[in-house]
N, C-alpha and C. Protein backbone atom coordinates (compact mmCIF):
# COMPACT_ATOMS: atom_id res chain seq x y z
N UNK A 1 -119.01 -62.34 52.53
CA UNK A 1 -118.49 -61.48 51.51
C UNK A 1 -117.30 -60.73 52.11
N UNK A 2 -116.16 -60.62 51.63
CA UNK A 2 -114.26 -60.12 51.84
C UNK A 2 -114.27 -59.21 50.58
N UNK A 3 -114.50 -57.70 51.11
CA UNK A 3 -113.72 -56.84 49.96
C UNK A 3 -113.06 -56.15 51.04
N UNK A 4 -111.52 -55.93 49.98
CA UNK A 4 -110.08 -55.40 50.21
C UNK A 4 -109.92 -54.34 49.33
N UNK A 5 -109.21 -53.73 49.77
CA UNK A 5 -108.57 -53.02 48.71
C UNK A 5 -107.53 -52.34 49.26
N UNK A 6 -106.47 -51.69 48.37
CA UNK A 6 -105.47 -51.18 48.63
C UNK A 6 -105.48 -49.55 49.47
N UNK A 7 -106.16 -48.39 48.82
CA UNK A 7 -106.39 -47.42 48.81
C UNK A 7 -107.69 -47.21 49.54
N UNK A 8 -108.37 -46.94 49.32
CA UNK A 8 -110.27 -47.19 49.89
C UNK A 8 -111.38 -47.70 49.59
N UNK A 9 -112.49 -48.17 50.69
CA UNK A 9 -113.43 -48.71 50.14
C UNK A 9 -114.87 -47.54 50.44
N UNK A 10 -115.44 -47.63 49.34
CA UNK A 10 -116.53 -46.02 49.76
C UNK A 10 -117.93 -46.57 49.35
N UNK A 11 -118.46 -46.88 50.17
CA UNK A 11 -120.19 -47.02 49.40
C UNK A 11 -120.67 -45.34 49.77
N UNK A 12 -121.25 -45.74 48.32
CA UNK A 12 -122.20 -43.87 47.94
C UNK A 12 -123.59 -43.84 48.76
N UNK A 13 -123.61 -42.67 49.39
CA UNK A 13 -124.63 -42.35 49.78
C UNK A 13 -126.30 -43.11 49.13
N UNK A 14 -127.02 -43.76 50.34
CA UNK A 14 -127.99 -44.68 50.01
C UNK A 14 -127.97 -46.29 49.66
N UNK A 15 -126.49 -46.68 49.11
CA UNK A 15 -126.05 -47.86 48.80
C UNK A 15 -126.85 -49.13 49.99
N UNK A 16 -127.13 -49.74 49.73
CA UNK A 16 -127.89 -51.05 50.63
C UNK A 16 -127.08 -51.97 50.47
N UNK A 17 -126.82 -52.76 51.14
CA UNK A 17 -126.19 -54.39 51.26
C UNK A 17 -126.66 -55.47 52.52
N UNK A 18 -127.44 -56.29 52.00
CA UNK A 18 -128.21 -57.13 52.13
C UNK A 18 -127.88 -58.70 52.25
N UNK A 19 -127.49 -59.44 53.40
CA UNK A 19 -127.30 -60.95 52.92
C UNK A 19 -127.76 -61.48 53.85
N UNK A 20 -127.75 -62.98 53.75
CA UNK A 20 -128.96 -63.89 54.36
C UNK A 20 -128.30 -63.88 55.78
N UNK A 21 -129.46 -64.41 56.58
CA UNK A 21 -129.52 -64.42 58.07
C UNK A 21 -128.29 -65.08 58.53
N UNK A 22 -126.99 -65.06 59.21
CA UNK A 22 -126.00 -65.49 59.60
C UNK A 22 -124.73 -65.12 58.65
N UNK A 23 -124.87 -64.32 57.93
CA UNK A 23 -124.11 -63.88 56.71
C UNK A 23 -122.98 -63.06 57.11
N UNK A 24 -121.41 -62.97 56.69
CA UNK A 24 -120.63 -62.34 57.27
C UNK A 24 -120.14 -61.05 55.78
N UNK A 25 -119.91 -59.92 56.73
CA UNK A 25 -119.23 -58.65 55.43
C UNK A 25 -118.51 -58.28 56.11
N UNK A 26 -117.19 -58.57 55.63
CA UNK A 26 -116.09 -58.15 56.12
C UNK A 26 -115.42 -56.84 54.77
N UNK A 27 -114.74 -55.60 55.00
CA UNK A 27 -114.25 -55.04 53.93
C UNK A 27 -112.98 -54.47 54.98
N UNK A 28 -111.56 -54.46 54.70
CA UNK A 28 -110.41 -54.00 54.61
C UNK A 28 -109.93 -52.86 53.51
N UNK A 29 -109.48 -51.71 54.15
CA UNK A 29 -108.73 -50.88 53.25
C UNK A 29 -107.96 -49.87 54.13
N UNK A 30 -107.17 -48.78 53.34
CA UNK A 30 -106.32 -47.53 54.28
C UNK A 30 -106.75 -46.65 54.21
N UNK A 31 -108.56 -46.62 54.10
CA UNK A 31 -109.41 -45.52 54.03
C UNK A 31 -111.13 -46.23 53.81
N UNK A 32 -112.13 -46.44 54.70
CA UNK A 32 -113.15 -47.00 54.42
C UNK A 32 -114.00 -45.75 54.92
N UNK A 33 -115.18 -45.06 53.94
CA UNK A 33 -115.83 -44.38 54.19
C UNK A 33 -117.49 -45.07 53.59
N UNK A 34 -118.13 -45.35 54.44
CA UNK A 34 -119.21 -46.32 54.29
C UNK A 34 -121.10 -44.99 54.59
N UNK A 35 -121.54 -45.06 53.35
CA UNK A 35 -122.52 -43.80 53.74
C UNK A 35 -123.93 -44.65 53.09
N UNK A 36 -123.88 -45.67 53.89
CA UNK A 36 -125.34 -46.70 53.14
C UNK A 36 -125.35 -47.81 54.27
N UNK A 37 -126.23 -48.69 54.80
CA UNK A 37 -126.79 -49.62 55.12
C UNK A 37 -126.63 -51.09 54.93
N UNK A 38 -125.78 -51.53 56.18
CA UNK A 38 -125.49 -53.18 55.81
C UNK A 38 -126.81 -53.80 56.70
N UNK A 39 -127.36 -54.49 56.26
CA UNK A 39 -128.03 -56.21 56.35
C UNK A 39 -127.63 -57.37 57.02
N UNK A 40 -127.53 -57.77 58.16
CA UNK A 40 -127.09 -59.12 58.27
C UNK A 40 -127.59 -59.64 59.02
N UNK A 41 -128.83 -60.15 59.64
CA UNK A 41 -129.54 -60.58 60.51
C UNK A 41 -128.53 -61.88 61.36
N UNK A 42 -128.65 -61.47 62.32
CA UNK A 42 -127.92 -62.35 63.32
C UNK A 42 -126.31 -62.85 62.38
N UNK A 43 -125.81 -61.93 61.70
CA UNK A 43 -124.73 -62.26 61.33
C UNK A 43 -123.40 -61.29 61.93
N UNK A 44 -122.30 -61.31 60.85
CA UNK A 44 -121.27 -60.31 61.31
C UNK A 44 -120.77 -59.29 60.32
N UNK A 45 -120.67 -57.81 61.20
CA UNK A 45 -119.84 -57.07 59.84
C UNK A 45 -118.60 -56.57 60.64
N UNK A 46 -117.68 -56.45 59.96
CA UNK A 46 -116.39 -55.78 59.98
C UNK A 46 -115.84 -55.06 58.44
N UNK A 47 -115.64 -53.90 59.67
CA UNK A 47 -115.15 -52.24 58.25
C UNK A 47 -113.79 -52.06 59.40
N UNK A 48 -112.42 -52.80 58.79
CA UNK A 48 -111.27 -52.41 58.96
C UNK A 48 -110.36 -51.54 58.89
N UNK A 49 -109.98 -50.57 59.31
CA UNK A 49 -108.60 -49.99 58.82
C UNK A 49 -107.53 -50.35 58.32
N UNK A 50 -106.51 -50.47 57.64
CA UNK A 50 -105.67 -50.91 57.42
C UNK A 50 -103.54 -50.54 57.19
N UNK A 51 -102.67 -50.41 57.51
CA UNK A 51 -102.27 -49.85 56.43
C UNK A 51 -101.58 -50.92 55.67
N UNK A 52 -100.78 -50.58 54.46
CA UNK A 52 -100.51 -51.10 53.77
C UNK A 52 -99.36 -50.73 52.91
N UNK A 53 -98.90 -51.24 52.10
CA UNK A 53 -97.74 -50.73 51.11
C UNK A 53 -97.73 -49.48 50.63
N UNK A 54 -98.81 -49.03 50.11
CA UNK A 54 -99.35 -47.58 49.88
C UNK A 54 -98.88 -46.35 50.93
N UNK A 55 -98.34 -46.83 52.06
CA UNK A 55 -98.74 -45.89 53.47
C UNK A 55 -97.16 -45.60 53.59
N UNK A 56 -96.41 -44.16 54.72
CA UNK A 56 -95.38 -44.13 54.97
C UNK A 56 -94.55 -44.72 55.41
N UNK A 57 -95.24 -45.65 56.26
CA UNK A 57 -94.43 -46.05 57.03
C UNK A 57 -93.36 -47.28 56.51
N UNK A 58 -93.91 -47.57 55.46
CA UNK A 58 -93.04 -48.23 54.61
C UNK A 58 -91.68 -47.95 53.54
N UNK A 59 -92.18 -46.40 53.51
CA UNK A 59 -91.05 -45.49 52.51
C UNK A 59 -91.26 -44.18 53.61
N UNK A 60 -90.03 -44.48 54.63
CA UNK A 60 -90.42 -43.32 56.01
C UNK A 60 -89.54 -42.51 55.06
N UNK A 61 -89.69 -41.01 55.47
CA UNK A 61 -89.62 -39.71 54.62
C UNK A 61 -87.78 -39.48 55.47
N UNK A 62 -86.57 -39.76 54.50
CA UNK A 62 -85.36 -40.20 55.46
C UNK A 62 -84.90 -38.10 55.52
């Protein structure tokens, strides 16, 4: 499972995520605040930072 997003990714307090044994959760964003429980028995997770178009450094302040 690949969630992205532009701005942030936020699971709410208690949120569960659960997938089968070797299972990968990857999520990308320019703000990930994660307050719940991933699952992945002998698998992989990745919670990225990112930046992105959204961010200064793209429209630097002249």
């Amino acid at each position: 499972m690949v969630l992205s997003a532009r701005k942030s990714l936020v699971t709410e307090t208690g949120t569960r995520i659960s997938l089968v044994p070797g299972g990968i959760f990857k999520g990308y964003a320019r703000k990930i605040v994660h307050q719940g429980n991933i699952t992945v028995p002998s698998g992989e997770v990745v919670l990225e930072t990112q930046s992105n178009s959204t961010t200064d450094e793209f429209f630097p302040v002249s």
